[in-house]
C-alpha atoms as a PDB file:
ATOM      1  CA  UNK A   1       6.475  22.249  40.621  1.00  0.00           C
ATOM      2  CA  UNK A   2       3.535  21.361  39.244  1.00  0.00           C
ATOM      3  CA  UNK A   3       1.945  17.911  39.516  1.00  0.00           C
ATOM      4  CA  UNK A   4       0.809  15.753  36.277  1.00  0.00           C
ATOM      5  CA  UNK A   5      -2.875  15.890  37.864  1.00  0.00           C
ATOM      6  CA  UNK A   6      -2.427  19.525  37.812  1.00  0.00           C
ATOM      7  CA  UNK A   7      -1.170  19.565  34.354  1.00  0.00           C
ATOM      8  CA  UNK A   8      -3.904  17.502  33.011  1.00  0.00           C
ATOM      9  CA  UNK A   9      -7.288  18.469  34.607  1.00  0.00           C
ATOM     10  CA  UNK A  10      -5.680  22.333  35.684  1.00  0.00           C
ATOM     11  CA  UNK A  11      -7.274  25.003  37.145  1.00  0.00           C
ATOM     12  CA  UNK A  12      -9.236  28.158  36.205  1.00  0.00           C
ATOM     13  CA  UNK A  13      -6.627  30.347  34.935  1.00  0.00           C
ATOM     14  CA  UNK A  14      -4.279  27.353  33.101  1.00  0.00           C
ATOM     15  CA  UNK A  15      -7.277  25.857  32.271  1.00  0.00           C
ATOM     16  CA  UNK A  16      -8.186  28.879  30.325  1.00  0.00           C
ATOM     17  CA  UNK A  17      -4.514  29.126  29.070  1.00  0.00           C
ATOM     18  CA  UNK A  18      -4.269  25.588  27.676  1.00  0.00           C
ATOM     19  CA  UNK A  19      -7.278  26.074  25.616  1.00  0.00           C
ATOM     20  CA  UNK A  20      -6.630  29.565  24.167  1.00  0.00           C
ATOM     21  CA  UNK A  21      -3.413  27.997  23.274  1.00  0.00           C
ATOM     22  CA  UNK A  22      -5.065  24.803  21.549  1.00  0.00           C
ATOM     23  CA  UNK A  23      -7.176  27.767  19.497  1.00  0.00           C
ATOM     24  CA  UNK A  24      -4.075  29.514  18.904  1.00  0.00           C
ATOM     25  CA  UNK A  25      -2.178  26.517  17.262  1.00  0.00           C
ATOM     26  CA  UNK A  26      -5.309  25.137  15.525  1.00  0.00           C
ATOM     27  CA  UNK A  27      -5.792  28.510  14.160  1.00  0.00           C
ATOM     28  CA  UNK A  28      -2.201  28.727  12.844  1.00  0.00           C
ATOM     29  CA  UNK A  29      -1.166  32.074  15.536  1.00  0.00           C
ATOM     30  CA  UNK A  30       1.102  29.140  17.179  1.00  0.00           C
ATOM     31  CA  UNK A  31       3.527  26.767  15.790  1.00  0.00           C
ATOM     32  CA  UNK A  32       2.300  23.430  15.908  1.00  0.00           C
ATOM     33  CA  UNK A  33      -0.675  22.982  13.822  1.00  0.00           C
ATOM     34  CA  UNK A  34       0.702  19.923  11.449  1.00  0.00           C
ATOM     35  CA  UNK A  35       1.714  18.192  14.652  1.00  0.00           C
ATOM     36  CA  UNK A  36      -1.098  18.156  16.053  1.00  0.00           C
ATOM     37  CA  UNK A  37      -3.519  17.435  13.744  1.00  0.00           C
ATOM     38  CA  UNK A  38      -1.731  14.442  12.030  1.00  0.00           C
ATOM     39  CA  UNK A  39      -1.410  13.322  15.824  1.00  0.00           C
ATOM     40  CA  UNK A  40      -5.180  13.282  16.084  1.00  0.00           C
ATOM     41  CA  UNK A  41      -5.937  11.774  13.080  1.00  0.00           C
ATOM     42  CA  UNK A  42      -7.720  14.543  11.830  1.00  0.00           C
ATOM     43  CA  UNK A  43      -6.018  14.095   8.266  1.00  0.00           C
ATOM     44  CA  UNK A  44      -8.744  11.906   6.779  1.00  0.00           C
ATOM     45  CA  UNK A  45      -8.149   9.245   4.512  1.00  0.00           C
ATOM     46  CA  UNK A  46      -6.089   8.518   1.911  1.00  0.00           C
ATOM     47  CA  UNK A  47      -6.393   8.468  -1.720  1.00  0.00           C
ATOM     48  CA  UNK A  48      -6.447   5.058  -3.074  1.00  0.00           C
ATOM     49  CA  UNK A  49      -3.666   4.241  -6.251  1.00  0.00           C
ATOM     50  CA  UNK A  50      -6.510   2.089  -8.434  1.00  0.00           C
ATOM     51  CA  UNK A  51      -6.348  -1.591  -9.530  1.00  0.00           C
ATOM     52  CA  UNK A  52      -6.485  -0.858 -13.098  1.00  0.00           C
ATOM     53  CA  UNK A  53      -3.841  -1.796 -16.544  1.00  0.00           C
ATOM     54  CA  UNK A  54      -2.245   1.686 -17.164  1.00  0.00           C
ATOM     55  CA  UNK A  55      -0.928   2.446 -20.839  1.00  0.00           C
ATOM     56  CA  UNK A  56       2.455   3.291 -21.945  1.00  0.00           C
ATOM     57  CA  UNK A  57       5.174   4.833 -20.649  1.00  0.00           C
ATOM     58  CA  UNK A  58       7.752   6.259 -22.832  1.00  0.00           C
ATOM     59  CA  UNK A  59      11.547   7.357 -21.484  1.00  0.00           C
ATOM     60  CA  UNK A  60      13.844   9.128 -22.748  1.00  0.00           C
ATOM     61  CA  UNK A  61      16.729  11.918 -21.616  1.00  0.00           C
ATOM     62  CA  UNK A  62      18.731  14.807 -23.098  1.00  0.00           C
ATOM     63  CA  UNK A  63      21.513  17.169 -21.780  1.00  0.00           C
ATOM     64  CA  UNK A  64      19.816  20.627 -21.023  1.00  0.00           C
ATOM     65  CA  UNK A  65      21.564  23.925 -21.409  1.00  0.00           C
ATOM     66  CA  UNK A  66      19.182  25.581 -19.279  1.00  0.00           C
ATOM     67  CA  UNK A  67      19.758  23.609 -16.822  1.00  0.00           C
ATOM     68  CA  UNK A  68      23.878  23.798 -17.424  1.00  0.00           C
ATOM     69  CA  UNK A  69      24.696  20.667 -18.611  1.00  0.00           C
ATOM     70  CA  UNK A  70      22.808  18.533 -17.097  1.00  0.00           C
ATOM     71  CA  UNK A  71      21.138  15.053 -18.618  1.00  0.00           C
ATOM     72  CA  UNK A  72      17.848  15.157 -17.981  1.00  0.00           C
ATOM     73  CA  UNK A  73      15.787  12.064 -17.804  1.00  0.00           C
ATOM     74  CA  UNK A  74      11.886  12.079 -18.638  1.00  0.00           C
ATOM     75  CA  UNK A  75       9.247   9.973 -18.652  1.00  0.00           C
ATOM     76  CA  UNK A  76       6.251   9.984 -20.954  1.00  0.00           C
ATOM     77  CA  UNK A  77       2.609   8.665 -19.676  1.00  0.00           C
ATOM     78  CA  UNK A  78      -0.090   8.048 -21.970  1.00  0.00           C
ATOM     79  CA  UNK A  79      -3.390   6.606 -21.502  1.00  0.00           C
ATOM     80  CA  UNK A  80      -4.126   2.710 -22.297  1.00  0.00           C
ATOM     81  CA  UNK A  81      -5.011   2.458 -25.808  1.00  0.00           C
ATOM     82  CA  UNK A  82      -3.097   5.276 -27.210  1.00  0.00           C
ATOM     83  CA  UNK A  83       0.360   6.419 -28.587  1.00  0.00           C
ATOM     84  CA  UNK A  84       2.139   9.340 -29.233  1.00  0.00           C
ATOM     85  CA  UNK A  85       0.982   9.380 -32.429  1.00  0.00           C
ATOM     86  CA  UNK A  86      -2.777   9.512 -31.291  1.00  0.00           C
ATOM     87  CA  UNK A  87      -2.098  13.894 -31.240  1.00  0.00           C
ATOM     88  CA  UNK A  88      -2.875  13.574 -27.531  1.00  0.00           C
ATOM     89  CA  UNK A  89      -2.822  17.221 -25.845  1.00  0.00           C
ATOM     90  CA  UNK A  90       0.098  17.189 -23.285  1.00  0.00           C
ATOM     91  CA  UNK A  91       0.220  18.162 -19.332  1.00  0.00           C
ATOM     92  CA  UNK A  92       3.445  18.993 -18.112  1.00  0.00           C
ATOM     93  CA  UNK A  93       4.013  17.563 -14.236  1.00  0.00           C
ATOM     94  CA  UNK A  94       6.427  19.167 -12.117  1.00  0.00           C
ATOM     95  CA  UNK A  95       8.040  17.271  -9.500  1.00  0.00           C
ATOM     96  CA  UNK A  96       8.583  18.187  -5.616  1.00  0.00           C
ATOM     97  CA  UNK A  97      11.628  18.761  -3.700  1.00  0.00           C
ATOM     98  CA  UNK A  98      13.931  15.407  -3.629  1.00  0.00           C
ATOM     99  CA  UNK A  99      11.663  13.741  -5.599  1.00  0.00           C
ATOM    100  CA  UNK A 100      12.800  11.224  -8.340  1.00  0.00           C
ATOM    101  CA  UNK A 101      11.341  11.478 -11.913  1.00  0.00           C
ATOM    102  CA  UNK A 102      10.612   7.622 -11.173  1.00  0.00           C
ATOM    103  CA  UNK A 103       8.202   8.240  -8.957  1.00  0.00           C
ATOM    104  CA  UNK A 104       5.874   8.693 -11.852  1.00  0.00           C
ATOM    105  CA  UNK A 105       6.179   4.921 -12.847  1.00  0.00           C
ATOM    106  CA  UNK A 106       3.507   2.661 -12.410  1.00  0.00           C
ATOM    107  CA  UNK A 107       3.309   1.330  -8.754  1.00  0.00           C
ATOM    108  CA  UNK A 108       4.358   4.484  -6.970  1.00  0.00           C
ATOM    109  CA  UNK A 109       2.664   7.626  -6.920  1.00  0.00           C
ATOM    110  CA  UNK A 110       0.000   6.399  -8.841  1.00  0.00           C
ATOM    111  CA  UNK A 111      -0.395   8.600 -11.915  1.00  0.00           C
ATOM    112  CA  UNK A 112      -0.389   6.473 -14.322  1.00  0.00           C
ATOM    113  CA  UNK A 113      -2.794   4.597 -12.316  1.00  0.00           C
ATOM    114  CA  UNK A 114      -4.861   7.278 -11.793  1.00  0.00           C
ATOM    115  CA  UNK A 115      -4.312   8.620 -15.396  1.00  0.00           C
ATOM    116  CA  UNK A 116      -5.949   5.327 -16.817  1.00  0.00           C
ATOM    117  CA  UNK A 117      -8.718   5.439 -14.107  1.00  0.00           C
ATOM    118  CA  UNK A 118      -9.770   9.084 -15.304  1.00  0.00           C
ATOM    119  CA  UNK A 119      -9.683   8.055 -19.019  1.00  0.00           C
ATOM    120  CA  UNK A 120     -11.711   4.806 -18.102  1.00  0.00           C
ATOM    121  CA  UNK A 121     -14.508   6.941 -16.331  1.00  0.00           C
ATOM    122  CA  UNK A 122     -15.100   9.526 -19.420  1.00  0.00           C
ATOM    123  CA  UNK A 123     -12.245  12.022 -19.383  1.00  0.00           C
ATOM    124  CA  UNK A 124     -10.866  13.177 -22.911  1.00  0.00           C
ATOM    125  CA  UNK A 125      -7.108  11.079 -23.041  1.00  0.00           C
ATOM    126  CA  UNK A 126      -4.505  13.333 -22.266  1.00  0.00           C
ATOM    127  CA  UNK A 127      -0.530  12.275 -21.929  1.00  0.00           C
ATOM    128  CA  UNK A 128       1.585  13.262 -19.081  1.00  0.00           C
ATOM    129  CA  UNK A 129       5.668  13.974 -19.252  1.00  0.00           C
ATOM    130  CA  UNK A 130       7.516  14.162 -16.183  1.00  0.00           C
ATOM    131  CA  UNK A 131      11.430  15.969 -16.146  1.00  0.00           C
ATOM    132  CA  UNK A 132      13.826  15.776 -14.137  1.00  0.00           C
ATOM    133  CA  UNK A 133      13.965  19.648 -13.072  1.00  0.00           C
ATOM    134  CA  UNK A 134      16.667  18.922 -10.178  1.00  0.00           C
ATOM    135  CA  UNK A 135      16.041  20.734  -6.649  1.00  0.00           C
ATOM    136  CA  UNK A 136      15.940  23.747  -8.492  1.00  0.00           C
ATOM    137  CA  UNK A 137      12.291  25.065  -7.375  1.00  0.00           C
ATOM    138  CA  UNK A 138      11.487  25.614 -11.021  1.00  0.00           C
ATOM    139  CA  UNK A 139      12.920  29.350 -11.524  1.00  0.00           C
ATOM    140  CA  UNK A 140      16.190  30.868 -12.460  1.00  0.00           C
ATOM    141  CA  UNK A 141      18.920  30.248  -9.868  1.00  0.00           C
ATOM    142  CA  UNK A 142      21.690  32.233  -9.105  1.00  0.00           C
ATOM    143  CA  UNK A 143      23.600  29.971 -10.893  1.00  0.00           C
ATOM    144  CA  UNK A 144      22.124  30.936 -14.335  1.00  0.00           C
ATOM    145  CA  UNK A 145      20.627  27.184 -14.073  1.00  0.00           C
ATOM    146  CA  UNK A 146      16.791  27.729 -14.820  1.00  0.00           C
ATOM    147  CA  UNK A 147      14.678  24.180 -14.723  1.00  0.00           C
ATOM    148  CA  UNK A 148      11.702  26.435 -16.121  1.00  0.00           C
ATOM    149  CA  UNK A 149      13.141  27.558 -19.090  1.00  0.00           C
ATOM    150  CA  UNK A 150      13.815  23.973 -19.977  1.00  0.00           C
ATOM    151  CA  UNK A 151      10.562  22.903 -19.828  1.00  0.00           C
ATOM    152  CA  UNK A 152       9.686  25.837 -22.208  1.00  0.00           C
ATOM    153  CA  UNK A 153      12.761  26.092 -24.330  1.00  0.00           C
ATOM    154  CA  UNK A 154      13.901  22.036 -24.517  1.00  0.00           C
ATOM    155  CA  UNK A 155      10.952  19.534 -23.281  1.00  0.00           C
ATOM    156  CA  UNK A 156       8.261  21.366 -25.120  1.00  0.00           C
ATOM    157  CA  UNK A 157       9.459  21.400 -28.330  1.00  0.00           C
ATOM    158  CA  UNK A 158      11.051  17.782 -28.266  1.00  0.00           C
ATOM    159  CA  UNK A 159       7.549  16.634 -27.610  1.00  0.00           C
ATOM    160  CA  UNK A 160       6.611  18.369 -30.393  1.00  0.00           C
ATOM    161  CA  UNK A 161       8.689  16.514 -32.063  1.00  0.00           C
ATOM    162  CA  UNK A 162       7.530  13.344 -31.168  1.00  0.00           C
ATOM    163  CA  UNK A 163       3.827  14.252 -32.356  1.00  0.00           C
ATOM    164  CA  UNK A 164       2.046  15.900 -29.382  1.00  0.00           C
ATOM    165  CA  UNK A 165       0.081  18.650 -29.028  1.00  0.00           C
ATOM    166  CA  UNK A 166       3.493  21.308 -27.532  1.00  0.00           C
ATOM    167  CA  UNK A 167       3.981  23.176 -30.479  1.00  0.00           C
ATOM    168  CA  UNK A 168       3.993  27.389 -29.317  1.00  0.00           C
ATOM    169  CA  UNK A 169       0.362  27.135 -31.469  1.00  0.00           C
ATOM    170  CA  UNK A 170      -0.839  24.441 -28.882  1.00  0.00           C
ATOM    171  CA  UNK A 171      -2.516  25.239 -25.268  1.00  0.00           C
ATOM    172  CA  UNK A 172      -0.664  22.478 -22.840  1.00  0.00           C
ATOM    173  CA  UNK A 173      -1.832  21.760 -19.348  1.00  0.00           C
ATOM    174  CA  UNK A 174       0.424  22.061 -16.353  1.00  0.00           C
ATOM    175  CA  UNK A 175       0.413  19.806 -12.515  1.00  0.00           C
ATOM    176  CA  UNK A 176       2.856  20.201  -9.459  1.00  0.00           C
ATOM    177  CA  UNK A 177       3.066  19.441  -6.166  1.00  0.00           C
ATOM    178  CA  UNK A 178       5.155  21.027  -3.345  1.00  0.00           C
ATOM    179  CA  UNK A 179       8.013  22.405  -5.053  1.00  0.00           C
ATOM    180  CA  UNK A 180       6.085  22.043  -8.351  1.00  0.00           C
ATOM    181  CA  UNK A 181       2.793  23.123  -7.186  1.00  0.00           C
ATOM    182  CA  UNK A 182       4.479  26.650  -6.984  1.00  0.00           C
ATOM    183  CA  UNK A 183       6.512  26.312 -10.072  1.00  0.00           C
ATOM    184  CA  UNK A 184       3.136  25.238 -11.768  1.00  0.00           C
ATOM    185  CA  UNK A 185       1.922  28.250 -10.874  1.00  0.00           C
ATOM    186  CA  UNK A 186       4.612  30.585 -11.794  1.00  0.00           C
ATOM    187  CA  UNK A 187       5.566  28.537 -15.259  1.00  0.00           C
ATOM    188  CA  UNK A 188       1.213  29.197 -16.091  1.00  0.00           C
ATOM    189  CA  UNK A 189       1.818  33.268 -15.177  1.00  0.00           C
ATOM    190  CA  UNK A 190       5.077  32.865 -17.601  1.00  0.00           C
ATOM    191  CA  UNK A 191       3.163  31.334 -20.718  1.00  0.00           C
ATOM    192  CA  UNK A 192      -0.232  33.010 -20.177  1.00  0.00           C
ATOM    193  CA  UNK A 193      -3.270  31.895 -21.576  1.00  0.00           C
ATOM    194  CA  UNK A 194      -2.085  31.701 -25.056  1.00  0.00           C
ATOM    195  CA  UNK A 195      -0.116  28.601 -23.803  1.00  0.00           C
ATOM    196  CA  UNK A 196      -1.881  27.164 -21.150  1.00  0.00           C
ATOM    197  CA  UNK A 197      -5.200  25.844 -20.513  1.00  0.00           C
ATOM    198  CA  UNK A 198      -5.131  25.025 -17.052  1.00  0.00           C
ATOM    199  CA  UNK A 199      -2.975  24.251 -14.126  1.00  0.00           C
ATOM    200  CA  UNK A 200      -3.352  22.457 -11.323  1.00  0.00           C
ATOM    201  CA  UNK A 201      -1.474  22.285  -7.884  1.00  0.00           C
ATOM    202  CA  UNK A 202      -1.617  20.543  -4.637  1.00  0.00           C
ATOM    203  CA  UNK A 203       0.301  21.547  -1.895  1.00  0.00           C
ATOM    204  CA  UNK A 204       2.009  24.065  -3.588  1.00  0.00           C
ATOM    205  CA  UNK A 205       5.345  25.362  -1.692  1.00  0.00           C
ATOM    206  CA  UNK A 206       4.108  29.123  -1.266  1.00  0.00           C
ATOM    207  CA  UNK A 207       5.110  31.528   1.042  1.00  0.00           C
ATOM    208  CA  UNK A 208       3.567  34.821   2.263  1.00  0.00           C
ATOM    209  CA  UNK A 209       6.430  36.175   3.992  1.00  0.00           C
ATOM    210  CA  UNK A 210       9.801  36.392   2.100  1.00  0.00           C
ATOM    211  CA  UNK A 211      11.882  35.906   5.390  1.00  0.00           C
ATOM    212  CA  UNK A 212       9.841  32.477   5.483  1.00  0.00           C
ATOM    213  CA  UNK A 213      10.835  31.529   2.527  1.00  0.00           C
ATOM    214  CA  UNK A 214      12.662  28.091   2.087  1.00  0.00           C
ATOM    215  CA  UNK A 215      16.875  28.783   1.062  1.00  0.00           C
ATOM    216  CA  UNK A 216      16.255  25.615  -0.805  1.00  0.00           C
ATOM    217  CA  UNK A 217      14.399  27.468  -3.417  1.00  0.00           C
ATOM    218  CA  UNK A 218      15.109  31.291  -2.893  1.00  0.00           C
ATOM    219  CA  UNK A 219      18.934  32.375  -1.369  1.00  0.00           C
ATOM    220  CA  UNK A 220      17.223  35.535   0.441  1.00  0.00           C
ATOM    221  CA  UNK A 221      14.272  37.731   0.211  1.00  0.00           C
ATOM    222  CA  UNK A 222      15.683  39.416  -2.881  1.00  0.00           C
ATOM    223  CA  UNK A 223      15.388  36.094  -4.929  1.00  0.00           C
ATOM    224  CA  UNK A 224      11.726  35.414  -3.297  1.00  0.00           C
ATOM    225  CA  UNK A 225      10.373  39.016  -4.365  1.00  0.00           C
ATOM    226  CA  UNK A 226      11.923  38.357  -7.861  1.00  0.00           C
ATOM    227  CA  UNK A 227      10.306  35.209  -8.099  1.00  0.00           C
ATOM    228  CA  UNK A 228       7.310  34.828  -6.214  1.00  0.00           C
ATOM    229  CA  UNK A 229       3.770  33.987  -7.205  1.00  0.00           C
ATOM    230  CA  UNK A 230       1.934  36.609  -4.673  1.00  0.00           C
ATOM    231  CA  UNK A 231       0.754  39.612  -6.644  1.00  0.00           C
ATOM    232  CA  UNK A 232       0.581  37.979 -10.402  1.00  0.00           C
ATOM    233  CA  UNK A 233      -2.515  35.933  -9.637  1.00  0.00           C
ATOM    234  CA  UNK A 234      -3.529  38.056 -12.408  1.00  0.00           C
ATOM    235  CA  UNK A 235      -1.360  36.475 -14.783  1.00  0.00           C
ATOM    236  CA  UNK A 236      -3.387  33.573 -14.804  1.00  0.00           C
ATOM    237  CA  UNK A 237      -6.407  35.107 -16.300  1.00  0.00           C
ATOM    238  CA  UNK A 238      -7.960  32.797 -18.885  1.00  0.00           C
ATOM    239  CA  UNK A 239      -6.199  30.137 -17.208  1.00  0.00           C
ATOM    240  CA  UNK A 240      -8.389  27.063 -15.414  1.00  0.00           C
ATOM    241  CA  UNK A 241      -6.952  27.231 -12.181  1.00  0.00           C
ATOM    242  CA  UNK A 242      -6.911  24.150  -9.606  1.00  0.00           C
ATOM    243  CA  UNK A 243      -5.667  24.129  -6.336  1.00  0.00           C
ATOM    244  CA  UNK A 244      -5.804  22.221  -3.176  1.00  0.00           C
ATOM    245  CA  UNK A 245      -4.130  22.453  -0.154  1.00  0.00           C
ATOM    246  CA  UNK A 246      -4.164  19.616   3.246  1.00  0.00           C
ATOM    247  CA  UNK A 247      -4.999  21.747   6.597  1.00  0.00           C
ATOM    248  CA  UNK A 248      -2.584  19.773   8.001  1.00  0.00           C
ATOM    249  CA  UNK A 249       0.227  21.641   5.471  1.00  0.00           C
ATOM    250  CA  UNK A 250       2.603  23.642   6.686  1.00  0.00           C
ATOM    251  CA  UNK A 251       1.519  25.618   3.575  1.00  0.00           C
ATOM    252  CA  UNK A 252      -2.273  26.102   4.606  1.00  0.00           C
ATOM    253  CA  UNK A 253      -2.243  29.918   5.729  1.00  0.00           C
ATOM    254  CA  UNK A 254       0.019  30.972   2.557  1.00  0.00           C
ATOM    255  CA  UNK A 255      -2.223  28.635   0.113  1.00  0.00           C
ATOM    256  CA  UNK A 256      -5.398  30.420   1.880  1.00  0.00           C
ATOM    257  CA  UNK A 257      -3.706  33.938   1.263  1.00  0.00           C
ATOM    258  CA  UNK A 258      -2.950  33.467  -2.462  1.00  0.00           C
ATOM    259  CA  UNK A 259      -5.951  32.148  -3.027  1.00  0.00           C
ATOM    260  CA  UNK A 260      -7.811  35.455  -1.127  1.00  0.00           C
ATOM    261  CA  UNK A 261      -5.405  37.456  -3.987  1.00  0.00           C
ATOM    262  CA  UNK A 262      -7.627  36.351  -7.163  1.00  0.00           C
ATOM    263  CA  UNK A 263      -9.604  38.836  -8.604  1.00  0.00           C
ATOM    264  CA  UNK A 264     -13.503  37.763  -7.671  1.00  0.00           C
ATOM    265  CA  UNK A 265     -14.170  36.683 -11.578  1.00  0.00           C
ATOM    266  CA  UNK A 266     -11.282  34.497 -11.729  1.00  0.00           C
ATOM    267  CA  UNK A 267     -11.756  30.851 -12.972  1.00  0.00           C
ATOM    268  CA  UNK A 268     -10.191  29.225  -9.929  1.00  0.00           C
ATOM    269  CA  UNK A 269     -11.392  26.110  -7.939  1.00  0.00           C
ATOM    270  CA  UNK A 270      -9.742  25.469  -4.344  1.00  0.00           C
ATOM    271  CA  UNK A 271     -10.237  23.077  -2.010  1.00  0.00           C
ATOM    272  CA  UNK A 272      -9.110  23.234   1.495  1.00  0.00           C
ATOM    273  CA  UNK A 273      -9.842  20.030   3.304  1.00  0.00           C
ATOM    274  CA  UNK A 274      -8.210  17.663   6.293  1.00  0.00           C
ATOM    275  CA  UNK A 275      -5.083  16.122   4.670  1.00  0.00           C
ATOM    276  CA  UNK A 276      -1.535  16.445   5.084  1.00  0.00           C
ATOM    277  CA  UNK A 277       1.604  17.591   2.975  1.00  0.00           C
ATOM    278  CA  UNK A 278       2.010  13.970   1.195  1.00  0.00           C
ATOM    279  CA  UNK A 279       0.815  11.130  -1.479  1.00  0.00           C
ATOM    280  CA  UNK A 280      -2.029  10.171   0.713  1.00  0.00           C
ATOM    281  CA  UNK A 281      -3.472  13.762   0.331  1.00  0.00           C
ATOM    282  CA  UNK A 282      -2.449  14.224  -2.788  1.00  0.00           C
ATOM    283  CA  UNK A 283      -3.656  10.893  -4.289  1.00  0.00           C
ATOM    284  CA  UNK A 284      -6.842  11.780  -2.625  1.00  0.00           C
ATOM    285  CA  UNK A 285      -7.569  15.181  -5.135  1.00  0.00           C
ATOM    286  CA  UNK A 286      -5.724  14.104  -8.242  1.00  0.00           C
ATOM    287  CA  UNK A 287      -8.640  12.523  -9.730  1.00  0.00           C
ATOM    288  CA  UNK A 288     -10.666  15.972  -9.814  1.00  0.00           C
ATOM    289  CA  UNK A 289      -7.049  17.479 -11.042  1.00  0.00           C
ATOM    290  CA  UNK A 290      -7.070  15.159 -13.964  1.00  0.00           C
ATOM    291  CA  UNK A 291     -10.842  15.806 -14.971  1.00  0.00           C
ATOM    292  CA  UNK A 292     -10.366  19.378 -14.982  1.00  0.00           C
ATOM    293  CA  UNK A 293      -7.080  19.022 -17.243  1.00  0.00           C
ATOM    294  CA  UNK A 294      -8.411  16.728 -19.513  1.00  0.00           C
ATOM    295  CA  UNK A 295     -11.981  18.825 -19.652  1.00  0.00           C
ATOM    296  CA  UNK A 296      -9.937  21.720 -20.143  1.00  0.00           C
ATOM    297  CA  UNK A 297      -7.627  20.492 -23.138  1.00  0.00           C
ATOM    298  CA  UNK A 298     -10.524  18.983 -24.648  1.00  0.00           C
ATOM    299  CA  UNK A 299     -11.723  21.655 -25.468  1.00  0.00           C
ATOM    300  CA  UNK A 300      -9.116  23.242 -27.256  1.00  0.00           C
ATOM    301  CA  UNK A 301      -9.767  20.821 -30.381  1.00  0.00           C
END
């Protein structure tokens, strides 16, 4: 049996062990990367939610037949100053995995917050809506439900409807994280250019390997390769693409690979930098996200 003084200063041969085993994990060969770098502290800081008024929030809900029946609440962010009647070009925010659609309310994420702060600092006012798309990773389930085509087919046009730019003539903007970081990305491929400007993700839920794939989102590998974002990188030509990804996310390696799949002229800007899968991380890039969305819709008009 070995001693604790052995375990901790070793010899030689463990010595070498322990450390091509520390490589292995920080490399991501070995499970245990996220561990141990959150235990280290090698995360960096969090984003800070600003101090700052934020404008108004609009609510409303409707009973989806994409998504079978089911009411689905929304909220609607604009900038201080501003009202749906301003013709304010529209982002589209898709919501993780258990996530409420309240999260998007001043004093929680921080999107309003952070909304207002870009606006404040030069960025061309933009308005944000937020569905409820259930736990249904954004894609047509076996079910028949399909959150996507609800954003396309029912929350588009009924803020068209309310005097925002969503009309099939207008270029929207799209944001996700986790869960909605991928179905971001795949909802952009869907539309094409024609419909969206840019999209931005952080800590989209992607996966590299089909047998890795989460059963929350895809029932087996079949589902995956009928769904999956690796391989139509291409669809997003035209497209400003944003994405950032914690290397402390247990979706580092796949983020890395699908980024690696864009042709060498495409407009993409990644970011992969110590941070975590959560608000903290993603708090920390959303102000570039918002710039580039706002920059980006801008200059449609």
């Amino acid at each position: 049996m070995l001693s604790r003084r052995t375990l901790l200063l070793g010899g030689g041969a463990a010595t070498v062990a322990v450390a091509a085993g520390g490589v292995g994990v920080w490399e991501g060969a070995l499970p245990g990367r996220v561990f141990l770098q959150a235990e280290l502290g090698l995360n960096g800081e969090d984003g800070v939610v600003p101090d700052v008024a934020t404008g108004p929030v609009e609510s409303g809900s409707f009973v989806s037949q994409a998504r079978l029946g089911a009411t689905v609440r929304w909220h609607l962010l604009l900038p201080p100053g501003t009202t749906v009647d301003a013709d304010l070009p529209l982002v589209v925010a898709l919501h993780g995995l258990g996530w409420e659609v309240d999260s998007f309310l001043p004093g929680d994420l921080g999107v309003p917050e952070l909304l207002a702060q870009a606006v404040a600092d030069g960025v061309p006012p933009f308005a944000i809506v937020v569905p409820d798309g259930g736990d249904t990773y954004w894609h047509e389930r076996p079910s028949g439900e399909d959150a996507g085509a609800m954003v396309v087919d029912e929350l588009l046009p009924l803020m068209a409807e309310r005097g925002l730019r969503a009309t099939p003539t207008d270029r929207i903007g799209l944001i996700g994280w986790s869960m909605g970081g991928y179905g971001a990305l795949r909802l952009a491929g869907l539309l094409g250019s024609e419909r969206v400007a840019a999209v931005a993700v952080a800590g989209p839920a992607l996966w590299s390997d089909a047998d890795e794939a989460s059963r929350s989102g895809f029932d087996d590998a079949d589902e995956y390769r009928a769904f999956t974002v690796f391989g139509h990188q291409d669809d997003l030509a035209g497209i400003e693409v944003s994405i950032d990804c914690g290397t402390g996310d247990p979706f580092y390696r796949s983020v890395e690979d699908y980024v690696d799949g864009f042709p060498g002229d495409a407009d993409v800007r990644s970011s992969f930098e110590p941070g975590a899968h959560d608000r903290g991380f993603w708090r920390r890039v959303m102000p570039a996200q918002l710039e580039l969305l706002g920059r980006a819709l801008a200059s449609e008009t």
